[in-house]
PDB file of N, CA and C in Angstrom:
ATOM      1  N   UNK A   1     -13.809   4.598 159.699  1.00  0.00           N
ATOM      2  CA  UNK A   1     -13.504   4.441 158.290  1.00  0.00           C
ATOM      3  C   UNK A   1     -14.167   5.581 157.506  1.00  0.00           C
ATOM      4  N   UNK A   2     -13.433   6.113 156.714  1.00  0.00           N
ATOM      5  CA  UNK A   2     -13.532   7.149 155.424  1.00  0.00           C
ATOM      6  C   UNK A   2     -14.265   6.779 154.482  1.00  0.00           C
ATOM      7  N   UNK A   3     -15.250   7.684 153.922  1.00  0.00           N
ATOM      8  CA  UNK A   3     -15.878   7.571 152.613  1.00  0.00           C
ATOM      9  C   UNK A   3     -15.948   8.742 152.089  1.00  0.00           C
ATOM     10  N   UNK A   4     -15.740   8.217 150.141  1.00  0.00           N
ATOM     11  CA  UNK A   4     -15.565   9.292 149.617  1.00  0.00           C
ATOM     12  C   UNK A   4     -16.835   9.250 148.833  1.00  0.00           C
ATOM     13  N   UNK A   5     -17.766   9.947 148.540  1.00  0.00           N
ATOM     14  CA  UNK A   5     -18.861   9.850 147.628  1.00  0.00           C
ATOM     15  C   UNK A   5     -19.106  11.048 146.502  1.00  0.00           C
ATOM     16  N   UNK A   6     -19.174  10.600 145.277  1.00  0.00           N
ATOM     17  CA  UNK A   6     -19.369  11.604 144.039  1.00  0.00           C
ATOM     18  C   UNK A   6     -21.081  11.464 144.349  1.00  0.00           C
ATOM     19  N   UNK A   7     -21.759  13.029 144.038  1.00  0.00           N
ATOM     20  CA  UNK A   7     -22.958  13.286 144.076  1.00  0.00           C
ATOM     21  C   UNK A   7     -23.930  14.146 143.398  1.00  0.00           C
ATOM     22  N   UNK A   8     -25.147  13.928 142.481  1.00  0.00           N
ATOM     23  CA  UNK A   8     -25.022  14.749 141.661  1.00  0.00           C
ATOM     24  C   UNK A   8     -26.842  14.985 141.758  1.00  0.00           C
ATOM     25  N   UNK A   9     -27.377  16.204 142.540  1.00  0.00           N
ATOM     26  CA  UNK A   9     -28.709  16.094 143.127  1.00  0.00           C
ATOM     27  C   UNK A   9     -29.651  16.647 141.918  1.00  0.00           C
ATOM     28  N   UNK A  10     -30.390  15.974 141.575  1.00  0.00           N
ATOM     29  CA  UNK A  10     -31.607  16.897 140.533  1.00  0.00           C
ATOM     30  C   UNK A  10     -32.815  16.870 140.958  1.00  0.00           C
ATOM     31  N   UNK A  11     -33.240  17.982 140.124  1.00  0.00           N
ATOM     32  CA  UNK A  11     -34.810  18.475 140.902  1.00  0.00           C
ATOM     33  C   UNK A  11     -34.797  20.455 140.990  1.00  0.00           C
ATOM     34  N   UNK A  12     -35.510  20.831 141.264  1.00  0.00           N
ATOM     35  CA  UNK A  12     -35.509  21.992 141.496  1.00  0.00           C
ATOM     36  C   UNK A  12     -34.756  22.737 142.439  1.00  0.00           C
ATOM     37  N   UNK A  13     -33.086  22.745 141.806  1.00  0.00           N
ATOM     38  CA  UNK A  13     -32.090  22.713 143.429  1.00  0.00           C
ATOM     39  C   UNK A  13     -30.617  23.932 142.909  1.00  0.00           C
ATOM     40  N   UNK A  14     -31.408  24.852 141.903  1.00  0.00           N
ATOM     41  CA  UNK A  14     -30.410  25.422 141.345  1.00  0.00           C
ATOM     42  C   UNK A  14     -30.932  26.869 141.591  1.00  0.00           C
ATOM     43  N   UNK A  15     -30.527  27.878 142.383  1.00  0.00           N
ATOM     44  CA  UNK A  15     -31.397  29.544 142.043  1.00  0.00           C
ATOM     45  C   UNK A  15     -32.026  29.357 143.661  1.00  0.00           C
ATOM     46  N   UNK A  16     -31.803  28.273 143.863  1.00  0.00           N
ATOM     47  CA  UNK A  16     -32.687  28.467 145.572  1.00  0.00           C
ATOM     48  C   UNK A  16     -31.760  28.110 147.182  1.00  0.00           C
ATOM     49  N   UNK A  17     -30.404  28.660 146.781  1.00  0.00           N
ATOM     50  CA  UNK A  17     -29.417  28.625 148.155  1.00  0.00           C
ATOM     51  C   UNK A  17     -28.866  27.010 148.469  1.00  0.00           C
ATOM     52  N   UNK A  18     -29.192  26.160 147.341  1.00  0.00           N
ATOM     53  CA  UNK A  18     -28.956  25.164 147.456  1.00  0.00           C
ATOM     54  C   UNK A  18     -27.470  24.541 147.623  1.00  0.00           C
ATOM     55  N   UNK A  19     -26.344  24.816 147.096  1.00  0.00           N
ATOM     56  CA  UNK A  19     -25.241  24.775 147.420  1.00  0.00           C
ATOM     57  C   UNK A  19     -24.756  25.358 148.528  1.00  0.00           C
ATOM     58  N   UNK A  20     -25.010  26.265 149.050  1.00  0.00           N
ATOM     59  CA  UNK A  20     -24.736  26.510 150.791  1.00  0.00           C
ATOM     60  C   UNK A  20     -25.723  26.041 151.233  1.00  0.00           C
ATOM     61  N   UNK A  21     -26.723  25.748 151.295  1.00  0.00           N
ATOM     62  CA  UNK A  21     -27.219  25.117 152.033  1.00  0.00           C
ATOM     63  C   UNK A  21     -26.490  23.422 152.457  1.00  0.00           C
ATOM     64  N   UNK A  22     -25.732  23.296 151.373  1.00  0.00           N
ATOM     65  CA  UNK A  22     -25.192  21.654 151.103  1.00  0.00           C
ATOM     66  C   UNK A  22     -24.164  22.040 151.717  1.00  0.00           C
ATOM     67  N   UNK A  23     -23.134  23.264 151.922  1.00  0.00           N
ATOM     68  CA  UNK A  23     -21.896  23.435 152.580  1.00  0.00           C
ATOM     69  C   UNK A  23     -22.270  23.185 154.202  1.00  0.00           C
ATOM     70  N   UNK A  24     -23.460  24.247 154.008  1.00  0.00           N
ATOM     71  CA  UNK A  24     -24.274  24.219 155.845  1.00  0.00           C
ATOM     72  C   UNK A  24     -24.056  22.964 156.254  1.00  0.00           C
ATOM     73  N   UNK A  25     -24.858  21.956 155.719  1.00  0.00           N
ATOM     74  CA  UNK A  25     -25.192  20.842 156.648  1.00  0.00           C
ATOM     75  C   UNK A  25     -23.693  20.131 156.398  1.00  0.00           C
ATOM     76  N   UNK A  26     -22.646  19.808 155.453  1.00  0.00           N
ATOM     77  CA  UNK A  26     -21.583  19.364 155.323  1.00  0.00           C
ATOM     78  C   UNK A  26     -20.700  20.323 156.533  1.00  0.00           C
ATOM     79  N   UNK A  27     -20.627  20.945 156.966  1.00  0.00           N
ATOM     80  CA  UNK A  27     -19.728  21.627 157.997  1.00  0.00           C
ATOM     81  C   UNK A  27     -20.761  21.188 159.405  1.00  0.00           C
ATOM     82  N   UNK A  28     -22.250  21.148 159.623  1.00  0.00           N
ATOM     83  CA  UNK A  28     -22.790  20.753 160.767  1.00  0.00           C
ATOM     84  C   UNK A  28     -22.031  19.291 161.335  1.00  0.00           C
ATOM     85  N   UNK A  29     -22.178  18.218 159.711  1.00  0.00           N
ATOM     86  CA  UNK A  29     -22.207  16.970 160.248  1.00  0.00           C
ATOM     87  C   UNK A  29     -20.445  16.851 160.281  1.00  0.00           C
ATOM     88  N   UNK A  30     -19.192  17.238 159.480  1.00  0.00           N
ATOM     89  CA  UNK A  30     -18.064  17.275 159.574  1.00  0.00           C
ATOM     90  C   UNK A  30     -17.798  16.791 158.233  1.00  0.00           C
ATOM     91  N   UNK A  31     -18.787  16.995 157.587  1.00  0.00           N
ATOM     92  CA  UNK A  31     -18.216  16.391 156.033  1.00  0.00           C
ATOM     93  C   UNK A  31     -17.537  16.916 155.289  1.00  0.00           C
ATOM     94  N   UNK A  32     -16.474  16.525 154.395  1.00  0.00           N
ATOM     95  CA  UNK A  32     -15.169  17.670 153.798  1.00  0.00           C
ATOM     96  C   UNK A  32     -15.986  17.065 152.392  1.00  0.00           C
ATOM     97  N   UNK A  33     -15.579  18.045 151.281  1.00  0.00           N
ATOM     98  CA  UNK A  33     -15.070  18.142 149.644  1.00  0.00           C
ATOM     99  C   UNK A  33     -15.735  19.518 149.385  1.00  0.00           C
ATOM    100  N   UNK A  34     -16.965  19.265 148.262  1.00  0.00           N
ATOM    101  CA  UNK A  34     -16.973  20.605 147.234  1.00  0.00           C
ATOM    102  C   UNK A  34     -18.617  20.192 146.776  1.00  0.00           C
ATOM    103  N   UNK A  35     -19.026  21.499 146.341  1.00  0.00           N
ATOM    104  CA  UNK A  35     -20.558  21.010 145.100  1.00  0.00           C
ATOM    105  C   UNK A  35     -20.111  22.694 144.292  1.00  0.00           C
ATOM    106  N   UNK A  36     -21.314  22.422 142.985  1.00  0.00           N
ATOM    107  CA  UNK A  36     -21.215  23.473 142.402  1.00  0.00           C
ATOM    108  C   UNK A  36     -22.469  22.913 141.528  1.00  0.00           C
ATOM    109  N   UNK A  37     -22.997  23.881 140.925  1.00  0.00           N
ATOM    110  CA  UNK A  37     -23.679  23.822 139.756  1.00  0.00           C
ATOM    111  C   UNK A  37     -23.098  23.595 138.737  1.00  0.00           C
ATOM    112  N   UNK A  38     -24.357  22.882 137.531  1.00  0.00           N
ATOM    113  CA  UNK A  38     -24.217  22.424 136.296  1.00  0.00           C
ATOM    114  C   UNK A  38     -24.466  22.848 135.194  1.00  0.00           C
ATOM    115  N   UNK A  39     -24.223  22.813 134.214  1.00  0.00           N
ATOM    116  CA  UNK A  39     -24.866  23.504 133.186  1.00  0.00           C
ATOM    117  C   UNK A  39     -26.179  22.035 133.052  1.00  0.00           C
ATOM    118  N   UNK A  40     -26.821  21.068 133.625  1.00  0.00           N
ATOM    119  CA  UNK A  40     -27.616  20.591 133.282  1.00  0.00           C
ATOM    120  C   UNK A  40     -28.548  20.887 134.373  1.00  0.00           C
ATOM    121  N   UNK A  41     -28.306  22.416 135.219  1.00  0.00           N
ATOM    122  CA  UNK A  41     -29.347  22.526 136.166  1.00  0.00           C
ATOM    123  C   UNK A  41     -29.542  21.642 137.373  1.00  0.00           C
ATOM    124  N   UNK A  42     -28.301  20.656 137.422  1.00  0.00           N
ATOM    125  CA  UNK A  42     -28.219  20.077 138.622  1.00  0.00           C
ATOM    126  C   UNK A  42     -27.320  20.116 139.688  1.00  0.00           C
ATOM    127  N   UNK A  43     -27.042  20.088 140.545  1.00  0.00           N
ATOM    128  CA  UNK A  43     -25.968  20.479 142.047  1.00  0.00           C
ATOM    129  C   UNK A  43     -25.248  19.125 141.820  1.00  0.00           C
ATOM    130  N   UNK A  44     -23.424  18.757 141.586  1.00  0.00           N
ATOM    131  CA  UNK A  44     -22.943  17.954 141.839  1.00  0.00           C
ATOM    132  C   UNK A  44     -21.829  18.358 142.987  1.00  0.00           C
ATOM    133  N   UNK A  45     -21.477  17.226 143.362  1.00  0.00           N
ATOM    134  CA  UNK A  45     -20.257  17.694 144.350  1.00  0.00           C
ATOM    135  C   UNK A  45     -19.209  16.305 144.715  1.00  0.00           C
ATOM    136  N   UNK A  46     -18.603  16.502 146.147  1.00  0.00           N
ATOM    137  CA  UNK A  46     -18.027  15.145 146.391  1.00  0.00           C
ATOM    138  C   UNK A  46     -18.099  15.522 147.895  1.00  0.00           C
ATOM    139  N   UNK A  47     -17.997  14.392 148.650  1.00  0.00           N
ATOM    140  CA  UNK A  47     -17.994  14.533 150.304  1.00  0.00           C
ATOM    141  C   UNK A  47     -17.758  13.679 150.261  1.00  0.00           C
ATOM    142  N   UNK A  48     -17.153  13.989 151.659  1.00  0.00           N
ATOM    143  CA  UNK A  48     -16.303  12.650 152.516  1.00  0.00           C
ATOM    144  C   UNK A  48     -16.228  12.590 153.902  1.00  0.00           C
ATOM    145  N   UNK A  49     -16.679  11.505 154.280  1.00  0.00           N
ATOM    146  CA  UNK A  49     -17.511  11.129 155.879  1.00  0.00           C
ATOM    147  C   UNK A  49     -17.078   9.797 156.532  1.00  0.00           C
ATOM    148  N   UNK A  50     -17.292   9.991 158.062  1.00  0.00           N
ATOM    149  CA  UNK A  50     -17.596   8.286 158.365  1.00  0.00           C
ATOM    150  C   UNK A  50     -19.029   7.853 157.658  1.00  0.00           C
ATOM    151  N   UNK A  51     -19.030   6.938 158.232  1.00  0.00           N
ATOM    152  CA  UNK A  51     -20.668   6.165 157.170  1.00  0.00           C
ATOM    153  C   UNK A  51     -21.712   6.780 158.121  1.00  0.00           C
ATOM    154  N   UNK A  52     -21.447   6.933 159.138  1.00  0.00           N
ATOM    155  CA  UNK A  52     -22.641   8.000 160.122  1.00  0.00           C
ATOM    156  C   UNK A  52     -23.337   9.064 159.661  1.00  0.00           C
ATOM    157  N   UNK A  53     -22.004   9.928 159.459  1.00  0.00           N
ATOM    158  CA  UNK A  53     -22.717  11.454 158.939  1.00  0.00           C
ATOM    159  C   UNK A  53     -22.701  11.368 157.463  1.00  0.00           C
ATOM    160  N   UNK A  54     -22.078  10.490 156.971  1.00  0.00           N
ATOM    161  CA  UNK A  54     -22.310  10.911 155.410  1.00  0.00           C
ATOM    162  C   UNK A  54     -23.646  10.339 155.172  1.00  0.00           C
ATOM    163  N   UNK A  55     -24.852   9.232 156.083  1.00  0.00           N
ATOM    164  CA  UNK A  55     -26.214   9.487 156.040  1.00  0.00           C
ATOM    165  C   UNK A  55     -27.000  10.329 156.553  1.00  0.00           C
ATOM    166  N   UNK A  56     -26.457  11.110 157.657  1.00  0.00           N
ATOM    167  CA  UNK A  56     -27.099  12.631 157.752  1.00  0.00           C
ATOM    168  C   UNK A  56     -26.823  13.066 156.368  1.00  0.00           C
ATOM    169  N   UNK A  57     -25.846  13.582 156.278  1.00  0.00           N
ATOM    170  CA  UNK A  57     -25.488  14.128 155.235  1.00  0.00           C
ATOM    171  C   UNK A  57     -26.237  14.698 153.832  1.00  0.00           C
ATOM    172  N   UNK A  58     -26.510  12.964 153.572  1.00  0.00           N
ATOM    173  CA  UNK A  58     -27.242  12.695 152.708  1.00  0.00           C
ATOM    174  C   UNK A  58     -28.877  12.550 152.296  1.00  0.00           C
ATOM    175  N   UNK A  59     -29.354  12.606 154.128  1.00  0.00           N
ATOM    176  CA  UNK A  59     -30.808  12.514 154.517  1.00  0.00           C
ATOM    177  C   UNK A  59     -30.614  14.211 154.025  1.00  0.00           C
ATOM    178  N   UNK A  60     -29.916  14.804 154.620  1.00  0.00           N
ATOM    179  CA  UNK A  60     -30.487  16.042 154.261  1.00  0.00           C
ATOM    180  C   UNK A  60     -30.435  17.018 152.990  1.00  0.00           C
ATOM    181  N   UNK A  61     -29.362  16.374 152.154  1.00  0.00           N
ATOM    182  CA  UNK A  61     -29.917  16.794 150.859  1.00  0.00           C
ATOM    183  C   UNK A  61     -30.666  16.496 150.163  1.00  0.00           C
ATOM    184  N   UNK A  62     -30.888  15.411 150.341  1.00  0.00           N
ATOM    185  CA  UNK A  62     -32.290  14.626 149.801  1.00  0.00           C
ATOM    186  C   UNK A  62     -33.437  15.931 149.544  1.00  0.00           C
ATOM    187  N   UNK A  63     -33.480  16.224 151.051  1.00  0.00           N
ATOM    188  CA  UNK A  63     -34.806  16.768 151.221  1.00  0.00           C
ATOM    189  C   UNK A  63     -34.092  18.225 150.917  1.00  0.00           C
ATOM    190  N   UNK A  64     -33.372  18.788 150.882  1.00  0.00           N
ATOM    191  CA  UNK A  64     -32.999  20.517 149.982  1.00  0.00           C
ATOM    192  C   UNK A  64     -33.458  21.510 151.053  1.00  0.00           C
ATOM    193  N   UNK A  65     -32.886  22.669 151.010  1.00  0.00           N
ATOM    194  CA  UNK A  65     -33.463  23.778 151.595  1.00  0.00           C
ATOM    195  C   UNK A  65     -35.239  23.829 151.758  1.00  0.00           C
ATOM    196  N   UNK A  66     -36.015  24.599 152.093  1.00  0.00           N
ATOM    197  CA  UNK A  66     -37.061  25.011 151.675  1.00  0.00           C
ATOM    198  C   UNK A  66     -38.084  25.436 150.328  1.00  0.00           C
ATOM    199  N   UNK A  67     -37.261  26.067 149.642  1.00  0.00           N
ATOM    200  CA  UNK A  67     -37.298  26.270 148.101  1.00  0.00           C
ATOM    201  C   UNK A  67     -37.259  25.788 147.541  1.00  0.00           C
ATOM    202  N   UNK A  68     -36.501  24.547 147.653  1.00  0.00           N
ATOM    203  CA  UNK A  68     -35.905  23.554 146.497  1.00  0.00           C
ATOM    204  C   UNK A  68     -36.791  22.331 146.339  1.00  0.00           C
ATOM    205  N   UNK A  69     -36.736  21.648 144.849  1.00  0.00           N
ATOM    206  CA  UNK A  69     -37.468  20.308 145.246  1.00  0.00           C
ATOM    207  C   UNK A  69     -36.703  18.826 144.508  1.00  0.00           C
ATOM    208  N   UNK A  70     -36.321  18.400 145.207  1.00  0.00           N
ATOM    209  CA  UNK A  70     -35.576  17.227 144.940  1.00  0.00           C
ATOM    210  C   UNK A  70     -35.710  16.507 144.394  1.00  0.00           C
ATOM    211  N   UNK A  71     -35.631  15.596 143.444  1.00  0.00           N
ATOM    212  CA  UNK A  71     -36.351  14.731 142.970  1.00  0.00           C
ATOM    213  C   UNK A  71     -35.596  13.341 143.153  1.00  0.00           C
ATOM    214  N   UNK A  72     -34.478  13.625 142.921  1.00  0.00           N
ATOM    215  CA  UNK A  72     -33.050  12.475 142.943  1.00  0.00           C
ATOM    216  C   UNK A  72     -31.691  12.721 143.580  1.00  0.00           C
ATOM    217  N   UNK A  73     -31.025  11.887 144.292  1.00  0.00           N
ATOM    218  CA  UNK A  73     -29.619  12.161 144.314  1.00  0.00           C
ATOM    219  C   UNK A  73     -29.413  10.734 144.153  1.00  0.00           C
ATOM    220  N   UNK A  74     -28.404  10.888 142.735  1.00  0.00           N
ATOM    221  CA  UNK A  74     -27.280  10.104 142.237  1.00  0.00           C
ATOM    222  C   UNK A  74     -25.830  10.103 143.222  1.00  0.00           C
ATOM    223  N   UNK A  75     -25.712   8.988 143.133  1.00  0.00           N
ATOM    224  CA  UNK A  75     -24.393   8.533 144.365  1.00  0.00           C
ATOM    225  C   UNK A  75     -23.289   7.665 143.449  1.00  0.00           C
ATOM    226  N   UNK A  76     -21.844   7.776 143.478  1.00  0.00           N
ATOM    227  CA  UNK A  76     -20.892   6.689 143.266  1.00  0.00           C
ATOM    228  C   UNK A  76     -19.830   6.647 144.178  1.00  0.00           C
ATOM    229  N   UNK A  77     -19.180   5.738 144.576  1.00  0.00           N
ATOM    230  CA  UNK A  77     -18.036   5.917 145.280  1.00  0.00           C
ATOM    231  C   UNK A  77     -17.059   6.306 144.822  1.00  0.00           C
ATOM    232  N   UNK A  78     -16.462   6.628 145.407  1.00  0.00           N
ATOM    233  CA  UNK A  78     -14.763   7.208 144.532  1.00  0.00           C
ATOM    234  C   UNK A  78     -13.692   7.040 146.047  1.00  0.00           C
ATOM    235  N   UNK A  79     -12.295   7.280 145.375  1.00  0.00           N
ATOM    236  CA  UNK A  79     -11.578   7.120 146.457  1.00  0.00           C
ATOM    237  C   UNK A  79     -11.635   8.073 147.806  1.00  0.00           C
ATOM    238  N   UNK A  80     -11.116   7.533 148.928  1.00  0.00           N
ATOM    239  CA  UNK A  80     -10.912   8.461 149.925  1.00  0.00           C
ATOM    240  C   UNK A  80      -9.386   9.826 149.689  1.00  0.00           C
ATOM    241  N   UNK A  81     -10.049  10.892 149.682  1.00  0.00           N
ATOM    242  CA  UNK A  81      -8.771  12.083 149.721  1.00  0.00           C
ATOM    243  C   UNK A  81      -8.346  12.188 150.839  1.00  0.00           C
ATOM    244  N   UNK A  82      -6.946  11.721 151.356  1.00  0.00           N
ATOM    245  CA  UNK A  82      -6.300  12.424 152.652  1.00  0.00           C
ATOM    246  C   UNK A  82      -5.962  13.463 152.629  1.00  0.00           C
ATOM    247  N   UNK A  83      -6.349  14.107 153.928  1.00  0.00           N
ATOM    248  CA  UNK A  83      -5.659  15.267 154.221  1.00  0.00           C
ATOM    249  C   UNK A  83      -6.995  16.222 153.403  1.00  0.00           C
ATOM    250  N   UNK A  84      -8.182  15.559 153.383  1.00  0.00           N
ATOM    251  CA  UNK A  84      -9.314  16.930 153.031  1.00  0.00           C
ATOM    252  C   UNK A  84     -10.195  17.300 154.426  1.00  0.00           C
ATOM    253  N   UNK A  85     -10.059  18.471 154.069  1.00  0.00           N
ATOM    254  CA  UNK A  85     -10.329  18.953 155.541  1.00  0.00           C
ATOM    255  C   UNK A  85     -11.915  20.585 155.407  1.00  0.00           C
ATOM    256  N   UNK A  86     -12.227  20.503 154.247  1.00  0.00           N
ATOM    257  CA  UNK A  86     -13.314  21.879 154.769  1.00  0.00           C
ATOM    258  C   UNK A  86     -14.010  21.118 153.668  1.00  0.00           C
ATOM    259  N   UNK A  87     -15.339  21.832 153.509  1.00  0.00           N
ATOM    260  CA  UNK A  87     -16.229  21.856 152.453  1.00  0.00           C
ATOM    261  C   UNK A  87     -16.423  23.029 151.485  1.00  0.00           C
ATOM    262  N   UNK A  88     -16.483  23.291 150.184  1.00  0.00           N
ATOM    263  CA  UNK A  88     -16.365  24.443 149.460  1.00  0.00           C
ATOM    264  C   UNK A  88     -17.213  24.408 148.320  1.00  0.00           C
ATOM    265  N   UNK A  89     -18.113  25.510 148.257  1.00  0.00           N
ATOM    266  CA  UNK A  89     -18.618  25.597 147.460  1.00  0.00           C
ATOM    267  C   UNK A  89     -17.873  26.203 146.199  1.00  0.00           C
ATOM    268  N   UNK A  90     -17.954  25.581 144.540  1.00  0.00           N
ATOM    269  CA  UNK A  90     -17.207  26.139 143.705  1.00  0.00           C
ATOM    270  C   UNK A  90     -18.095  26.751 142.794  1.00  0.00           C
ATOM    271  N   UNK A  91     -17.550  27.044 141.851  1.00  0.00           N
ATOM    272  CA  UNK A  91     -18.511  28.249 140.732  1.00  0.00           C
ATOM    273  C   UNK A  91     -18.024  27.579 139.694  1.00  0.00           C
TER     274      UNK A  91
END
């Protein structure tokens, strides 16, 4: 089973490789959608997983690149997209 999750990480996660780093581990574990920066200085995105990797997934943004410092990730569900297939970082 498919999950779609809206995600929106704050903390010190903007200027420090943090959105590829979020593509990285979303292409390790097989997770498809998108993130981008905010104008409120925070990384949002969407992914979509079995319930397995979308808690890798999610263990590992938690914790951010090296540079970065996390403080929160905000989660909602949203529907499943068929037929999504890569992860992309947007601008």
């Amino acid at each position: 089973m498919l999950f779609q999750v809206y995600f929106e990480v704050h903390g010190f996660v903007q200027g420090v490789g943090f959105r590829y780093y979020t593509r990285k581990k979303a292409q390790e574990y097989g997770v498809t959608g998108w993130c981008r920066n905010t104008a409120n200085d925070t990384v949002e995105g969407e992914a979509q997983g079995s319930e397995d990797v979308m808690k890798k997934f999610f263990e590992a943004i938690g914790k951010g690149p090296s540079h970065s410092d996390v403080t929160k990730v905000v989660k909602e569900d949203r529907d499943v997209i068929e037929g999504d297939s890569s992860f992309e970082v947007r601008r």
